[in-house]
PDB file of N, CA and C in Angstrom:
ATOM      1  N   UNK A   1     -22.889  -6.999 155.575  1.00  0.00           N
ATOM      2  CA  UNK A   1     -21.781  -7.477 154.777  1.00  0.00           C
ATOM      3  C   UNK A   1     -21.786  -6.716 153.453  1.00  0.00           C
ATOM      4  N   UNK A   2     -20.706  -5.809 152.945  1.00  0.00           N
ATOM      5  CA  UNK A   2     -20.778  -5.161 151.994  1.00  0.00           C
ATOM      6  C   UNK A   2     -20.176  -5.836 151.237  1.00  0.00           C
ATOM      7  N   UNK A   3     -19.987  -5.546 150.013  1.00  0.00           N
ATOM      8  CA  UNK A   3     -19.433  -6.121 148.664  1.00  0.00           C
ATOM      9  C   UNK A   3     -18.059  -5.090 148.458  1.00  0.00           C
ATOM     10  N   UNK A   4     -16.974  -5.676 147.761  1.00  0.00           N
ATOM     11  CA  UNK A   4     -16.488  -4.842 147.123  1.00  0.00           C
ATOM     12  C   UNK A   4     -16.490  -3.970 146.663  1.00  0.00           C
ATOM     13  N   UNK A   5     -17.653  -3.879 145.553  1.00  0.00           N
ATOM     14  CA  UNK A   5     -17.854  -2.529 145.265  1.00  0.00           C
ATOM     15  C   UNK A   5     -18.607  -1.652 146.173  1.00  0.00           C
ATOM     16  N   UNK A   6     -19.200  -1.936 146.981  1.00  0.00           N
ATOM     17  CA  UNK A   6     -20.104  -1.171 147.918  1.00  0.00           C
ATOM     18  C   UNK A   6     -18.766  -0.476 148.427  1.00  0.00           C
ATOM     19  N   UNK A   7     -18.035  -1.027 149.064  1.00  0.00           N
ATOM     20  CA  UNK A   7     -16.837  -0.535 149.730  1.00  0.00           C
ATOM     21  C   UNK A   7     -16.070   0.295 149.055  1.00  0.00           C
ATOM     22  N   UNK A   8     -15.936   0.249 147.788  1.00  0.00           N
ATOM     23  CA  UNK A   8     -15.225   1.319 146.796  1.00  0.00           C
ATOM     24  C   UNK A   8     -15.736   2.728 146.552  1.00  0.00           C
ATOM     25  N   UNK A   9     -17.401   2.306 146.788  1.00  0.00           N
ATOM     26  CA  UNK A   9     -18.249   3.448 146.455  1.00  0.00           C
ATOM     27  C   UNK A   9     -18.380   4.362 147.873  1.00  0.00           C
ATOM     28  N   UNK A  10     -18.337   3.657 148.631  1.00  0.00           N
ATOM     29  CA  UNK A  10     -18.129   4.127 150.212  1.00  0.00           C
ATOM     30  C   UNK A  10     -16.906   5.051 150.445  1.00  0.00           C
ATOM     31  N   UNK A  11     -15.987   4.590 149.595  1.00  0.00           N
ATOM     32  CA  UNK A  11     -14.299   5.377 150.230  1.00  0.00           C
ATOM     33  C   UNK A  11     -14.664   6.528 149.012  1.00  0.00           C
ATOM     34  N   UNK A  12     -15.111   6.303 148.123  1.00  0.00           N
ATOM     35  CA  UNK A  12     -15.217   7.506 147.096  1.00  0.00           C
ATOM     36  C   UNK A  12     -15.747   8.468 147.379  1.00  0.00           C
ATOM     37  N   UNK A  13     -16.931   8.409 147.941  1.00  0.00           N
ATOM     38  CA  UNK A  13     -17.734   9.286 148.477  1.00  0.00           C
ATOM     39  C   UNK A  13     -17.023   9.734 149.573  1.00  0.00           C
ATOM     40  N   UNK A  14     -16.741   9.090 150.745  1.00  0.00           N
ATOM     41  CA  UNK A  14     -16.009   9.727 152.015  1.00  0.00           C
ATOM     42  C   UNK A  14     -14.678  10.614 151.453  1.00  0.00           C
ATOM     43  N   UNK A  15     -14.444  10.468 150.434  1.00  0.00           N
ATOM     44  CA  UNK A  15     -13.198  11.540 149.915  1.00  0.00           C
ATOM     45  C   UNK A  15     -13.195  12.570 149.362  1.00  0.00           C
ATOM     46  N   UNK A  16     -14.819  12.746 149.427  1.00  0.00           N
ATOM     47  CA  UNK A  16     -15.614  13.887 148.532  1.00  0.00           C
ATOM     48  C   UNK A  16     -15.644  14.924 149.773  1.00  0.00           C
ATOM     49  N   UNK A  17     -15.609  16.799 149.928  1.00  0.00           N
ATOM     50  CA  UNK A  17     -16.001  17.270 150.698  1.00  0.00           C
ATOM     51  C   UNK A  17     -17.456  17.049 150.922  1.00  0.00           C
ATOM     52  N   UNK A  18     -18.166  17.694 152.515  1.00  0.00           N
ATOM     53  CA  UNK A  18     -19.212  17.117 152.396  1.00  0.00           C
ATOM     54  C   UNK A  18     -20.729  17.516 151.886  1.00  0.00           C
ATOM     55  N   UNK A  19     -20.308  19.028 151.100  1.00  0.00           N
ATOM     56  CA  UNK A  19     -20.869  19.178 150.577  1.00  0.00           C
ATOM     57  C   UNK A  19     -21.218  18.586 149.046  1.00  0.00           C
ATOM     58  N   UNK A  20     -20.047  17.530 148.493  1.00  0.00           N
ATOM     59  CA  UNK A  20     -20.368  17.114 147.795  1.00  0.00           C
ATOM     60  C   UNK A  20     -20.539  15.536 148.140  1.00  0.00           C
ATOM     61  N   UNK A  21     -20.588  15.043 148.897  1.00  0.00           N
ATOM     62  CA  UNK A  21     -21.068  14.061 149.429  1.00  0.00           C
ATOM     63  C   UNK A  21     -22.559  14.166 149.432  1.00  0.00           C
ATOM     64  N   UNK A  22     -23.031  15.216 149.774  1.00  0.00           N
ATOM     65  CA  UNK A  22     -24.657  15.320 149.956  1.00  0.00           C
ATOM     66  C   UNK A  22     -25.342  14.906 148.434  1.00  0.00           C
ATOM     67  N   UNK A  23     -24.767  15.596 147.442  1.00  0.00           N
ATOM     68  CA  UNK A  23     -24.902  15.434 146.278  1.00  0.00           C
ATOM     69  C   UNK A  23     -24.548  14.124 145.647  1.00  0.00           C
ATOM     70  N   UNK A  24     -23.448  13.379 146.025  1.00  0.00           N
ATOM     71  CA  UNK A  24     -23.626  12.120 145.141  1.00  0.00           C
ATOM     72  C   UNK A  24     -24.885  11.444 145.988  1.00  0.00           C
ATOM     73  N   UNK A  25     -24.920  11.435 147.441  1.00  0.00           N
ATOM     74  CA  UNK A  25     -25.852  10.769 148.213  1.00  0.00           C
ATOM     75  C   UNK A  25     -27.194  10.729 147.223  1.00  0.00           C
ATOM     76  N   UNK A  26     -27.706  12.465 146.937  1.00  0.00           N
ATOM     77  CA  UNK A  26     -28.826  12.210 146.109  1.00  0.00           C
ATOM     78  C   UNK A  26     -28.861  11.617 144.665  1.00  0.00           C
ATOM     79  N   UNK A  27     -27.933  12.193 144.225  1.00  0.00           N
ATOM     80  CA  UNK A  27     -27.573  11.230 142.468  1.00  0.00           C
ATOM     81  C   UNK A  27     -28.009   9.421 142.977  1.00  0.00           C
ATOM     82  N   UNK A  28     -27.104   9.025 144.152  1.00  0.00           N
ATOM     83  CA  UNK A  28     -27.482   7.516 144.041  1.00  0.00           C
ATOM     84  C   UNK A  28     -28.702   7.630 144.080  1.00  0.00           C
ATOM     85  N   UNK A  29     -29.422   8.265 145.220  1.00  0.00           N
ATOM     86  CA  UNK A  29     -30.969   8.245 145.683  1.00  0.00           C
ATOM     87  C   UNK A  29     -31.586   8.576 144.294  1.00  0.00           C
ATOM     88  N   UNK A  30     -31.591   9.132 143.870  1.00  0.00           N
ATOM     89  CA  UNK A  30     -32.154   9.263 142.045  1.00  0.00           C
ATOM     90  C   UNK A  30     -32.578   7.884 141.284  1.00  0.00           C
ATOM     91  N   UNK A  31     -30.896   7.215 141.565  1.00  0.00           N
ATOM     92  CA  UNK A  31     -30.660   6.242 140.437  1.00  0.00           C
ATOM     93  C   UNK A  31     -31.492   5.254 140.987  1.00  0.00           C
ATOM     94  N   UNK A  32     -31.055   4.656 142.187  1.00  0.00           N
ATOM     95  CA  UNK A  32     -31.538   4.398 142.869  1.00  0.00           C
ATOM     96  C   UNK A  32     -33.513   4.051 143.029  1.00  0.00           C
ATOM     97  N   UNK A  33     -34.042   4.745 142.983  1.00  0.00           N
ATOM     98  CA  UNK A  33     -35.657   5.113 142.615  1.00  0.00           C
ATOM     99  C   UNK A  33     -35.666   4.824 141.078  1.00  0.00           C
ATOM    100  N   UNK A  34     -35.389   5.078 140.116  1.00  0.00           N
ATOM    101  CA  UNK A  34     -35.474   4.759 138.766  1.00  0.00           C
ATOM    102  C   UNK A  34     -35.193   3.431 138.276  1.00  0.00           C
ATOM    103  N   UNK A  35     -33.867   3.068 139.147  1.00  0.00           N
ATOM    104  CA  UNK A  35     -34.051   1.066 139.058  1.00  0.00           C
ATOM    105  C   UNK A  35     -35.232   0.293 139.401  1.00  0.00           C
ATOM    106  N   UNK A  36     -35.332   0.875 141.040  1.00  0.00           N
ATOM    107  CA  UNK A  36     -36.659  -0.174 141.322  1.00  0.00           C
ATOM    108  C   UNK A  36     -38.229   0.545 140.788  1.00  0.00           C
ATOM    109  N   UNK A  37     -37.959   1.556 140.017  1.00  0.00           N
ATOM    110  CA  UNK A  37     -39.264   2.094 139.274  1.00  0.00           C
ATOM    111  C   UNK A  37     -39.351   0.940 137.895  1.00  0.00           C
ATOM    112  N   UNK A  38     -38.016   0.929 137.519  1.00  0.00           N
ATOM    113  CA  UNK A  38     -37.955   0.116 136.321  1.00  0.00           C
ATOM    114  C   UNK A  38     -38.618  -1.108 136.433  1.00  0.00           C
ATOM    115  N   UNK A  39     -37.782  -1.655 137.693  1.00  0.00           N
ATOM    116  CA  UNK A  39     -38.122  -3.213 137.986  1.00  0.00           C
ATOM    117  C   UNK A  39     -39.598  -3.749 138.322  1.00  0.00           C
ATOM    118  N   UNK A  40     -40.517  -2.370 139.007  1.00  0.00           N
ATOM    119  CA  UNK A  40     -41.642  -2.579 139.092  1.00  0.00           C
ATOM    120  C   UNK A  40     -42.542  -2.676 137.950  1.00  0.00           C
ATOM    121  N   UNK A  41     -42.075  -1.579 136.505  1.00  0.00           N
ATOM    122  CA  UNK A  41     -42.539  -1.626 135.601  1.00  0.00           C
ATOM    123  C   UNK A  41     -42.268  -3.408 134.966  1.00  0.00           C
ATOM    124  N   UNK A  42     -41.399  -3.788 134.658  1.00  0.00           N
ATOM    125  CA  UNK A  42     -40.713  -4.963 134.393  1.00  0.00           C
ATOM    126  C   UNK A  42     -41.339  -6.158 134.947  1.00  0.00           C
ATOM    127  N   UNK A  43     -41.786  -5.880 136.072  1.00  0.00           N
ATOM    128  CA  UNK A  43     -42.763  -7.009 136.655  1.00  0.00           C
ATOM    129  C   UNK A  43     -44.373  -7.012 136.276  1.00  0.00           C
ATOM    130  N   UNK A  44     -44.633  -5.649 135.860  1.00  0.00           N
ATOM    131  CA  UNK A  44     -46.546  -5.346 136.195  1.00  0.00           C
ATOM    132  C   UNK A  44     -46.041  -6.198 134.856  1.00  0.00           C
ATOM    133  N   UNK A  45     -45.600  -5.661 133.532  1.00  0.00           N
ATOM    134  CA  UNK A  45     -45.779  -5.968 132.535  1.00  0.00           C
ATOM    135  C   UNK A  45     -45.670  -7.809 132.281  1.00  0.00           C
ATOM    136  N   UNK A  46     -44.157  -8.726 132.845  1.00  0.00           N
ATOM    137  CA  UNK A  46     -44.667  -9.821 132.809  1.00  0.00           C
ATOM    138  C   UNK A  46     -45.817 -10.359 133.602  1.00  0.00           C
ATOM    139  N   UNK A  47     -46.255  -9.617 134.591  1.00  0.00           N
ATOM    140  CA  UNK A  47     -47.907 -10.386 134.808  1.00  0.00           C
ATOM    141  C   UNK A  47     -48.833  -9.888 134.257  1.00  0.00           C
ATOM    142  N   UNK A  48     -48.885  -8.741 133.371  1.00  0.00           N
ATOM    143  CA  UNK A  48     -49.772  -8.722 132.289  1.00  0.00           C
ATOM    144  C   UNK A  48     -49.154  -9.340 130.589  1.00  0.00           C
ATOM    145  N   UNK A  49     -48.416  -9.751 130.795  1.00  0.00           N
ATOM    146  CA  UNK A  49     -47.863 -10.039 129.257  1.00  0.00           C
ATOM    147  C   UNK A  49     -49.256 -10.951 128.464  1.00  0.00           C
ATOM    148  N   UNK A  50     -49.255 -12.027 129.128  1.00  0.00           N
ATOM    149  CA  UNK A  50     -50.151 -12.612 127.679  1.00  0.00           C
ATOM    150  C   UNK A  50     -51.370 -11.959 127.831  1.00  0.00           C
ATOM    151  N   UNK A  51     -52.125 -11.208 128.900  1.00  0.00           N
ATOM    152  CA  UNK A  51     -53.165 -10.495 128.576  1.00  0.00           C
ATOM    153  C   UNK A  51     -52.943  -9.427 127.205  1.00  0.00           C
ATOM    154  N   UNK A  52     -52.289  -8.716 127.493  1.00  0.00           N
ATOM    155  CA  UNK A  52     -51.528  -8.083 125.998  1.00  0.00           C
ATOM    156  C   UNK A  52     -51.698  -8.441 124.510  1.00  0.00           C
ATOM    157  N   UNK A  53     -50.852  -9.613 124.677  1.00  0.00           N
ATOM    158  CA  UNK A  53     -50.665 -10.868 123.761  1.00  0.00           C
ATOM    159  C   UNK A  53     -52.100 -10.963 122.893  1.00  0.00           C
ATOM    160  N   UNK A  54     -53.100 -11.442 124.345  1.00  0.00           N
ATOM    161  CA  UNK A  54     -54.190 -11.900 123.541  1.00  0.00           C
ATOM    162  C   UNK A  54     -55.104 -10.935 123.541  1.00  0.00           C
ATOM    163  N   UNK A  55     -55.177  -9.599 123.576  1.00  0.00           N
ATOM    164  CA  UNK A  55     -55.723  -8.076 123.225  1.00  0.00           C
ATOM    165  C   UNK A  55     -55.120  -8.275 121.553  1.00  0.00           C
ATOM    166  N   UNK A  56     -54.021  -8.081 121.716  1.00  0.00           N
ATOM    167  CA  UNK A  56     -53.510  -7.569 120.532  1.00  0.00           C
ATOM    168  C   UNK A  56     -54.235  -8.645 119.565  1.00  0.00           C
ATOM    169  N   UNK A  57     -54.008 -10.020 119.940  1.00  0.00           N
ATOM    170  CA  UNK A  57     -54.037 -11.222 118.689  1.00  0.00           C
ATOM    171  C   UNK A  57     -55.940 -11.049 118.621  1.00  0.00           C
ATOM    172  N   UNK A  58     -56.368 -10.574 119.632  1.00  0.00           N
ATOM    173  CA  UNK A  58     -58.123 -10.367 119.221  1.00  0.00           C
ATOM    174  C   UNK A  58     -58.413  -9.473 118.215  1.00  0.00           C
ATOM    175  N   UNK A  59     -57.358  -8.076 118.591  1.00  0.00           N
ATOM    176  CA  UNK A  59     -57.716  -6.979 117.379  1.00  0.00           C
ATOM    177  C   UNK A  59     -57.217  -6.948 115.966  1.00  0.00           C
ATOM    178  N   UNK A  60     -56.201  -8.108 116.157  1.00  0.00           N
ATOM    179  CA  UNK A  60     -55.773  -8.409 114.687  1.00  0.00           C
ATOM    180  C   UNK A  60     -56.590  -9.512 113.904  1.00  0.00           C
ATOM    181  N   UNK A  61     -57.655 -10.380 114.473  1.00  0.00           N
ATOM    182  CA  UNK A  61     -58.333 -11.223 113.975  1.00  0.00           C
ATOM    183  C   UNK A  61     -59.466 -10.060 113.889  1.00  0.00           C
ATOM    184  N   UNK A  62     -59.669  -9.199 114.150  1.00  0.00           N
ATOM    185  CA  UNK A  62     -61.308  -8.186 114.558  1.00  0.00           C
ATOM    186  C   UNK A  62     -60.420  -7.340 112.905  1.00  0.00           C
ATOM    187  N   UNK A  63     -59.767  -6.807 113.214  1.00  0.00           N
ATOM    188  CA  UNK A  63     -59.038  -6.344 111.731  1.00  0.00           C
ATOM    189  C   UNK A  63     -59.850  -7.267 110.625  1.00  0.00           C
ATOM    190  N   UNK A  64     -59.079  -8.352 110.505  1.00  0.00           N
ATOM    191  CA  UNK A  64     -59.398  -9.119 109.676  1.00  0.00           C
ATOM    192  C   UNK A  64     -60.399  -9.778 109.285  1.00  0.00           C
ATOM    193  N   UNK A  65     -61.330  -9.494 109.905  1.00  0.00           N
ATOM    194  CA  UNK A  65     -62.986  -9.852 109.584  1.00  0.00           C
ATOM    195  C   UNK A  65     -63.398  -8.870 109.495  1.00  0.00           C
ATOM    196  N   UNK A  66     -63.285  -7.179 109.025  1.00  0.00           N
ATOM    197  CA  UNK A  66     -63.303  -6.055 108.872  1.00  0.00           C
ATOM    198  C   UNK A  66     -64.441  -5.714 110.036  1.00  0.00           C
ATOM    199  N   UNK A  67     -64.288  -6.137 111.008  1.00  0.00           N
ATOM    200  CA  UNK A  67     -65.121  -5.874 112.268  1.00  0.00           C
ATOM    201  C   UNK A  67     -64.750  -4.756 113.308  1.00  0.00           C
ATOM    202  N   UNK A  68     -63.622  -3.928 112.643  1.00  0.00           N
ATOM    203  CA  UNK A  68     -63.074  -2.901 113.281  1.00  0.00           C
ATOM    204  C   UNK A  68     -63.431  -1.228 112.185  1.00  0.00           C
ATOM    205  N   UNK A  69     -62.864  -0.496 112.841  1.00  0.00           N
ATOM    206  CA  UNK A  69     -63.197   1.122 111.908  1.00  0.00           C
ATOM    207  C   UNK A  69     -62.075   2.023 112.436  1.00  0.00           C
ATOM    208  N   UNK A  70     -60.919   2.392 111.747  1.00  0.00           N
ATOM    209  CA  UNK A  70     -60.087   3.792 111.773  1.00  0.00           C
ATOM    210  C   UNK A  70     -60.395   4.557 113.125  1.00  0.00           C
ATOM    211  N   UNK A  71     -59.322   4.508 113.797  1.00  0.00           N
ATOM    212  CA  UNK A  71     -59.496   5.589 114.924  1.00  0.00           C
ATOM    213  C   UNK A  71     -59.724   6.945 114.503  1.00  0.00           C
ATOM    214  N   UNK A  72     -60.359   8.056 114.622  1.00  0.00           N
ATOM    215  CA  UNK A  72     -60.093   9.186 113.916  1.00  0.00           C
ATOM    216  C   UNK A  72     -59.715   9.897 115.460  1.00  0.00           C
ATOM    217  N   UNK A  73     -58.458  10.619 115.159  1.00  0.00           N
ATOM    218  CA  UNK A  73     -57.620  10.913 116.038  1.00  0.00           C
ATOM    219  C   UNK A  73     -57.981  12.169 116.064  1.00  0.00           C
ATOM    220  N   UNK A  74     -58.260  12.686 115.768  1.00  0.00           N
ATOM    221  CA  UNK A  74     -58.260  14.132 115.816  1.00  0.00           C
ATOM    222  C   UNK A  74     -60.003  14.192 117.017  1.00  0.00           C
ATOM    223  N   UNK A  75     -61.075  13.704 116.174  1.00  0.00           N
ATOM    224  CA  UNK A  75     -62.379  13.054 117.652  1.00  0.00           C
ATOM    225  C   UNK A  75     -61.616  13.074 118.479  1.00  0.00           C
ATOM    226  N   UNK A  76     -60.842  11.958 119.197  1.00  0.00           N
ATOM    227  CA  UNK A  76     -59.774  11.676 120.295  1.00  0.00           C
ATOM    228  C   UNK A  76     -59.349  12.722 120.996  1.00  0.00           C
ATOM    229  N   UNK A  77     -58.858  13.546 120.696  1.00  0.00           N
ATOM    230  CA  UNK A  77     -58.220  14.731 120.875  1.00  0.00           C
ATOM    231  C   UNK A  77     -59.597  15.721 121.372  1.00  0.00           C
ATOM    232  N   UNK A  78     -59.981  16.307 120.759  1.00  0.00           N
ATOM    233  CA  UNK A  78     -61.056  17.358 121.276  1.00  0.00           C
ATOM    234  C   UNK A  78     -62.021  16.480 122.246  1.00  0.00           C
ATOM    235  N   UNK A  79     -62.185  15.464 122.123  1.00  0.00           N
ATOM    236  CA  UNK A  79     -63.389  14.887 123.311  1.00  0.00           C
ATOM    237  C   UNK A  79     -62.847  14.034 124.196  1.00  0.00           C
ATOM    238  N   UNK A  80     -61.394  13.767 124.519  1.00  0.00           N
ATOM    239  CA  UNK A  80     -61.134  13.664 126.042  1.00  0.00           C
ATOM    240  C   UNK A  80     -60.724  14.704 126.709  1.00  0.00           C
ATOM    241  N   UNK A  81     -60.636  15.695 126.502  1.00  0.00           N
ATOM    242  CA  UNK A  81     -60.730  16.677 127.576  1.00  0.00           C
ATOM    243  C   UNK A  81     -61.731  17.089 128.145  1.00  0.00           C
TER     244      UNK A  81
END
């Protein structure tokens, strides 16, 4: 059972030669992969959200009992490679 718009997008494309039919085919297939890339991102993150939450709210209390020290970024840089 298609939708309306499915059906709109269907006659659009079939009116395309078919060499450019091949081409929107992949544009959807693109978009397509980048939605449900999104949506997967969108999900890991609400089942990690309050882990996050309470990372962050640990290093801001670790801040504040000066129990932390300056990243020096530049270390970082030459010694993970």
């Amino acid at each position: 059972m298609s939708s309306p718009a499915i059906t709109t997008i269907v006659k659009m494309v079939e009116s395309l030669p078919d060499e450019l039919q091949e081409q929107a085919v992949e544009h959807v297939r693109a978009f397509l992969a980048e939605i449900e890339e999104e949506k997967r991102w969108e999900d890991s993150f609400k089942r990690t959200k309050q882990n996050l939450v309470a990372a962050a709210r640990k290093a801001k209390e670790e801040i504040a009992a000066g129990l932390s020290t300056p990243m020096d970024y530049e270390q970082q840089l030459y010694t993970s490679k």
